[in-house]
N, C-alpha and C. Protein backbone atom coordinates (compact mmCIF):
# COMPACT_ATOMS: atom_id res chain seq x y z
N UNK A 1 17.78 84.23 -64.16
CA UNK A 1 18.60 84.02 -62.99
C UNK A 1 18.97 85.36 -62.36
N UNK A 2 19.06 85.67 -61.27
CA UNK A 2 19.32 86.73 -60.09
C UNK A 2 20.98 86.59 -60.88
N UNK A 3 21.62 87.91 -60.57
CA UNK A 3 22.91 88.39 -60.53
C UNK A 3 23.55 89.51 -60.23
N UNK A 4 24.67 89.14 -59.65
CA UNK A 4 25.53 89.82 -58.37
C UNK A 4 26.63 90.50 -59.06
N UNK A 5 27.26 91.88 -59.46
CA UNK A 5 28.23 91.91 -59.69
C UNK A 5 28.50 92.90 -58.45
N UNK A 6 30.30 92.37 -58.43
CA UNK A 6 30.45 92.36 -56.97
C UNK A 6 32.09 93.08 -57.38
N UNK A 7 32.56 93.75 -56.52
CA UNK A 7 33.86 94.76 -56.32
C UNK A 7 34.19 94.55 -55.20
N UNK A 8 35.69 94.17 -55.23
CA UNK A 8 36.48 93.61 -53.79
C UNK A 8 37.88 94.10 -53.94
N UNK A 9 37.94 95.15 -52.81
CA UNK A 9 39.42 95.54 -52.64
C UNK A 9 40.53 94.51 -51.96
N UNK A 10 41.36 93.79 -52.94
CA UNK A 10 42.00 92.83 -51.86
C UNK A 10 43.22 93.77 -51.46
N UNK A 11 43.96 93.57 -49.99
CA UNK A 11 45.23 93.50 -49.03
C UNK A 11 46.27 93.45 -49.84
N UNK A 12 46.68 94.57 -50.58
CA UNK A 12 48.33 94.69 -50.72
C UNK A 12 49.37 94.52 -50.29
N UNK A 13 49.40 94.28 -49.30
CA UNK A 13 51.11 93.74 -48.23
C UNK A 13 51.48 92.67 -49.15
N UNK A 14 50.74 91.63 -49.09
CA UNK A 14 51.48 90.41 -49.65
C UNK A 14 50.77 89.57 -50.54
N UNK A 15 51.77 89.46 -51.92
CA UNK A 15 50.93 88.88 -53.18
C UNK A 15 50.28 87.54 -52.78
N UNK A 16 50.70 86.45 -51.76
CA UNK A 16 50.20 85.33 -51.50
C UNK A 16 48.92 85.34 -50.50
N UNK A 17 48.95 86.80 -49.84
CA UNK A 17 47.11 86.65 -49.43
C UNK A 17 46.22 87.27 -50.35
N UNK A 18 46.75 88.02 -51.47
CA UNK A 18 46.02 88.51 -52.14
C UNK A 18 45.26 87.26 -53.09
N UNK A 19 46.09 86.41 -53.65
CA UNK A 19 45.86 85.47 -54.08
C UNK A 19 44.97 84.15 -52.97
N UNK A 20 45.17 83.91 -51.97
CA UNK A 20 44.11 83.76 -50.90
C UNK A 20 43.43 84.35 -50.96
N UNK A 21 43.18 85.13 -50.48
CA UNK A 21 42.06 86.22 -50.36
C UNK A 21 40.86 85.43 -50.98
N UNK A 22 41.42 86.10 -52.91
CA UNK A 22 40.64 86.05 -53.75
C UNK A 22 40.26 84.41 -54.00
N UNK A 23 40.94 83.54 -53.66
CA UNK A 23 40.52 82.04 -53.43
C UNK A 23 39.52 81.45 -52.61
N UNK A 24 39.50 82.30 -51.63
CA UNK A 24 38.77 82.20 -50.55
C UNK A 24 37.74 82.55 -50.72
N UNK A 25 37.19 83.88 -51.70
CA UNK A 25 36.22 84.11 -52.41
C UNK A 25 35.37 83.39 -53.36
N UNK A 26 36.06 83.24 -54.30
CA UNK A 26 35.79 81.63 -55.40
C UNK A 26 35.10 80.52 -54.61
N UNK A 27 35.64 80.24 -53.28
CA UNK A 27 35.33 79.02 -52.94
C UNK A 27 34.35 78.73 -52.10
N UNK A 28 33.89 80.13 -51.55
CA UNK A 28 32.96 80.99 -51.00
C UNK A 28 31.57 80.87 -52.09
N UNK A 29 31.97 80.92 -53.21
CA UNK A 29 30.94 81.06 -54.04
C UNK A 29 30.29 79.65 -54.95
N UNK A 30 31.42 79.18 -54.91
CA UNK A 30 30.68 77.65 -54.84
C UNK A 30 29.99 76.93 -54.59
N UNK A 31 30.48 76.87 -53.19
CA UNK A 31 29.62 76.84 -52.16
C UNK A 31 28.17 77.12 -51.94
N UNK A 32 28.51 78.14 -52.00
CA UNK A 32 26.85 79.26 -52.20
C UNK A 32 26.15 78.17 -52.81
N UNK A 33 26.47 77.98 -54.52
CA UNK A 33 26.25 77.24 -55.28
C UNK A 33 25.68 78.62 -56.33
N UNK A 34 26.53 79.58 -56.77
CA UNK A 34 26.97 80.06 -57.72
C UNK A 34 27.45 80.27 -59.15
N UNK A 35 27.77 80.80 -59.89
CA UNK A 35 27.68 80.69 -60.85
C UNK A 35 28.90 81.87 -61.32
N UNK A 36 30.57 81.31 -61.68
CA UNK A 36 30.86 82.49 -61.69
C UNK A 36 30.63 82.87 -63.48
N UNK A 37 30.25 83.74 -63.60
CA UNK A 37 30.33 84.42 -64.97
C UNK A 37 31.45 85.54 -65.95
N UNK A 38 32.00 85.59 -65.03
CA UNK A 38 33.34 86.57 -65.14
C UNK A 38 33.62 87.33 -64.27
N UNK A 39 35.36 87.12 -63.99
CA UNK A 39 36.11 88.34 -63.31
C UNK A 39 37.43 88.86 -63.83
N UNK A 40 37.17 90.32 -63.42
CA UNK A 40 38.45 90.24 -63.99
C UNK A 40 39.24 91.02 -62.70
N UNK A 41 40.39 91.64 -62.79
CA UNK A 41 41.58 91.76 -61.54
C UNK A 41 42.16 93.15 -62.03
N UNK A 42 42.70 94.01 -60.93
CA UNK A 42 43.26 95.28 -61.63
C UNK A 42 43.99 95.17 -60.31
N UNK A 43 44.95 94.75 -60.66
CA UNK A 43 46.22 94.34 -59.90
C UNK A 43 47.40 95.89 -59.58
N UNK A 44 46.76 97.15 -60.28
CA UNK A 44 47.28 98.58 -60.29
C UNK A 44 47.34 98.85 -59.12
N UNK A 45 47.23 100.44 -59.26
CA UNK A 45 46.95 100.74 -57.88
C UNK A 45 45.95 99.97 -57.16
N UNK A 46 44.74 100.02 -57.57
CA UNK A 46 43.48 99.60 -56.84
C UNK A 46 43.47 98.57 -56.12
N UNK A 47 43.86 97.41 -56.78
CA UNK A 47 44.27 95.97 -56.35
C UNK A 47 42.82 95.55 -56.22
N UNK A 48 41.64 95.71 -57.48
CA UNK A 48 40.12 94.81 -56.88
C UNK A 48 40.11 94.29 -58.31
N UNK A 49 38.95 93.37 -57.56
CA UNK A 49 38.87 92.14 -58.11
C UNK A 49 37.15 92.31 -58.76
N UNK A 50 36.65 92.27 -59.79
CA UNK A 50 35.17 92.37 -60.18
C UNK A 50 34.63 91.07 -60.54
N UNK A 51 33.78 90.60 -60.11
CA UNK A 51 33.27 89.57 -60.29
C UNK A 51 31.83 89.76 -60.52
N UNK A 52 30.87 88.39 -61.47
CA UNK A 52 29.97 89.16 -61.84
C UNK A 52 29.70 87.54 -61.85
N UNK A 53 28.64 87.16 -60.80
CA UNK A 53 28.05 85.61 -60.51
C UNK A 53 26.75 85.59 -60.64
N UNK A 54 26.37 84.57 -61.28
CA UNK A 54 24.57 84.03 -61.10
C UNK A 54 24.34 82.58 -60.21
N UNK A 55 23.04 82.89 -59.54
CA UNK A 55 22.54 82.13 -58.91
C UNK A 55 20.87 82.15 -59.20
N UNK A 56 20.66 80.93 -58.85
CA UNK A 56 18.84 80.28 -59.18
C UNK A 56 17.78 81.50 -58.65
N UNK A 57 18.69 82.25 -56.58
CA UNK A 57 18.10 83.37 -55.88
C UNK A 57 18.43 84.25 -55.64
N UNK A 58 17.99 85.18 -55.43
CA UNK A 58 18.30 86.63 -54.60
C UNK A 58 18.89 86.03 -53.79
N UNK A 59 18.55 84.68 -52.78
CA UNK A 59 18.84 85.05 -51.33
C UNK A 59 20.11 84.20 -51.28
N UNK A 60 20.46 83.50 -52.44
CA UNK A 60 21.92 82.90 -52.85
C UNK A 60 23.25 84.17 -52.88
N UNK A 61 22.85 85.16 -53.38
CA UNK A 61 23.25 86.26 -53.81
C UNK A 61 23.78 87.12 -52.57
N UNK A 62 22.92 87.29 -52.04
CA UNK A 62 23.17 88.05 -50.55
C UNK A 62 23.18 87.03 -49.62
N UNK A 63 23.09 85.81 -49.10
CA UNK A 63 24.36 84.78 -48.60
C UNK A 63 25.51 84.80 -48.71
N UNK A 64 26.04 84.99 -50.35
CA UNK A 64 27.26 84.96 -50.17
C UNK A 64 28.03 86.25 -50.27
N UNK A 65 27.28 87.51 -50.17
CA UNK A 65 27.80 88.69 -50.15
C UNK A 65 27.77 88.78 -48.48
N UNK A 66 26.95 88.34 -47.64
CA UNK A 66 27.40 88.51 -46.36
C UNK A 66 28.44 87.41 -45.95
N UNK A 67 28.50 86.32 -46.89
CA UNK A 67 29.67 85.65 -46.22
C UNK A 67 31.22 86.50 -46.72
N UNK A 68 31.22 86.96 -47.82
CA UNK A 68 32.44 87.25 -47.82
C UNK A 68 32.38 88.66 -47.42
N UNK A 69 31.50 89.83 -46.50
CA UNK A 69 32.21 90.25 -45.87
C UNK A 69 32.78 90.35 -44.24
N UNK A 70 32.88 88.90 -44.44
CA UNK A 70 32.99 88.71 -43.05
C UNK A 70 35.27 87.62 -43.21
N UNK A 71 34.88 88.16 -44.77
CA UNK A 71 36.54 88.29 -45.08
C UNK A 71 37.32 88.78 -44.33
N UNK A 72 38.53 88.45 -44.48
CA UNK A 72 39.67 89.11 -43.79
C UNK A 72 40.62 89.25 -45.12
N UNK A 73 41.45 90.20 -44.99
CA UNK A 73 42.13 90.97 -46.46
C UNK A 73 41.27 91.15 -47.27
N UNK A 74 40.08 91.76 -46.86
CA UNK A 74 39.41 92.10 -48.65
C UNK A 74 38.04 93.13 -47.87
N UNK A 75 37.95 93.57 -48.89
CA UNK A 75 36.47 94.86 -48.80
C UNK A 75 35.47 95.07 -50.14
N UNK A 76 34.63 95.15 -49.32
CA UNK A 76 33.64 95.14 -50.23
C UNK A 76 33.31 96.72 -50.69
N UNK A 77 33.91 96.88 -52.41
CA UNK A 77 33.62 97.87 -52.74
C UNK A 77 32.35 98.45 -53.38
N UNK A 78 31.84 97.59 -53.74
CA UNK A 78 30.49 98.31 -54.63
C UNK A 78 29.87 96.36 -54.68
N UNK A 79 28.47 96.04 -54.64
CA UNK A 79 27.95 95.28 -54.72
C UNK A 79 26.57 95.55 -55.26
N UNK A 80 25.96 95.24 -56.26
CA UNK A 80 24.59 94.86 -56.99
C UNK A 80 24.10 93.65 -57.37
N UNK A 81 22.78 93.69 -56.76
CA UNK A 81 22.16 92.65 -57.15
C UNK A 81 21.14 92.52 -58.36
N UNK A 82 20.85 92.05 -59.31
CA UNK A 82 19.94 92.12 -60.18
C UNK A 82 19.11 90.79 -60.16
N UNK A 83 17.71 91.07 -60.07
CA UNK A 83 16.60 89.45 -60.35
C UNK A 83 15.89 89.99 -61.75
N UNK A 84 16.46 88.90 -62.43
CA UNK A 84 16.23 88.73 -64.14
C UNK A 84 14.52 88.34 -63.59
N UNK A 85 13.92 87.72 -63.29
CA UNK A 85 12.94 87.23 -63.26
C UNK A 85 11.78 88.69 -62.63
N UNK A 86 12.41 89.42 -61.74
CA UNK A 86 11.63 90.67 -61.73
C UNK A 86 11.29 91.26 -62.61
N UNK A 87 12.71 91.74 -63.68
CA UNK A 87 12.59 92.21 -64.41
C UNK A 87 11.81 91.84 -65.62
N UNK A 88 11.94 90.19 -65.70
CA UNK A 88 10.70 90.08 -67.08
C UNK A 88 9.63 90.43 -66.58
N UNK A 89 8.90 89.70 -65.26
CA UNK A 89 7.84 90.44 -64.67
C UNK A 89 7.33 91.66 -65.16
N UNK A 90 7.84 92.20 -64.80
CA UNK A 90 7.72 93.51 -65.04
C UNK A 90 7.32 93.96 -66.54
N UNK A 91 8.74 93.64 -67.12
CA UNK A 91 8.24 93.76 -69.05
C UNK A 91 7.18 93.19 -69.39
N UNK A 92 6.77 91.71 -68.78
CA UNK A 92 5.85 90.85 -69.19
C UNK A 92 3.85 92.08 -68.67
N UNK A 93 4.36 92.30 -67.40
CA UNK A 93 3.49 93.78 -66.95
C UNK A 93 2.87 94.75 -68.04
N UNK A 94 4.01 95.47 -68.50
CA UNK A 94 3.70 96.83 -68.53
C UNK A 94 3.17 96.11 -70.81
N UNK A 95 3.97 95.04 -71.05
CA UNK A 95 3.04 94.46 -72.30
C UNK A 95 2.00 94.32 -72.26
N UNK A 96 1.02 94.11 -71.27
CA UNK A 96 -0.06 93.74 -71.02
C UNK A 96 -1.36 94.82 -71.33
């Protein structure tokens, strides 16, 4: 499976959009038809959110990385994509 781990600065003013925000994200990714695999929150200074989702595609992946940055209270700090299936490719390749 393709996978996304993804870094999102949410909006400090106010704990109830931050918590939106990041809902809005989740639900964003559902949607997609996603896969969340873990996040976790650093509610410190930083205030981001890491999330780390699988999907069946690449193009599931970057769907929903262009949908959420078209967020409001949140930024996209660092985003990677990985396709597991390249990569065996590849191993399955260079065994050969």
């Amino acid at each position: 499976m393709a996978a996304l781990h993804l870094a999102l600065r949410l909006d400090r003013s106010n704990l109830s959009d931050t918590f939106g925000s990041l809902e809005w994200v989740l639900a964003n990714a559902r949607r997609t038809g996603l896969s969340l695999q873990q996040m976790t929150f650093d509610a410190g200074r930083a205030n981001v959110a890491r999330l780390v989702c699988q999907a069946d595609s690449v193009e599931l992946l970057e769907l929903f990385v262009r949908r959420v940055a078209h967020g409001v209270d949140l930024e996209i700090v660092d985003a990677e994509l990985t396709d597991d299936q390249e990569t065996l490719a590849e191993s399955e390749a260079l065994a050969a």
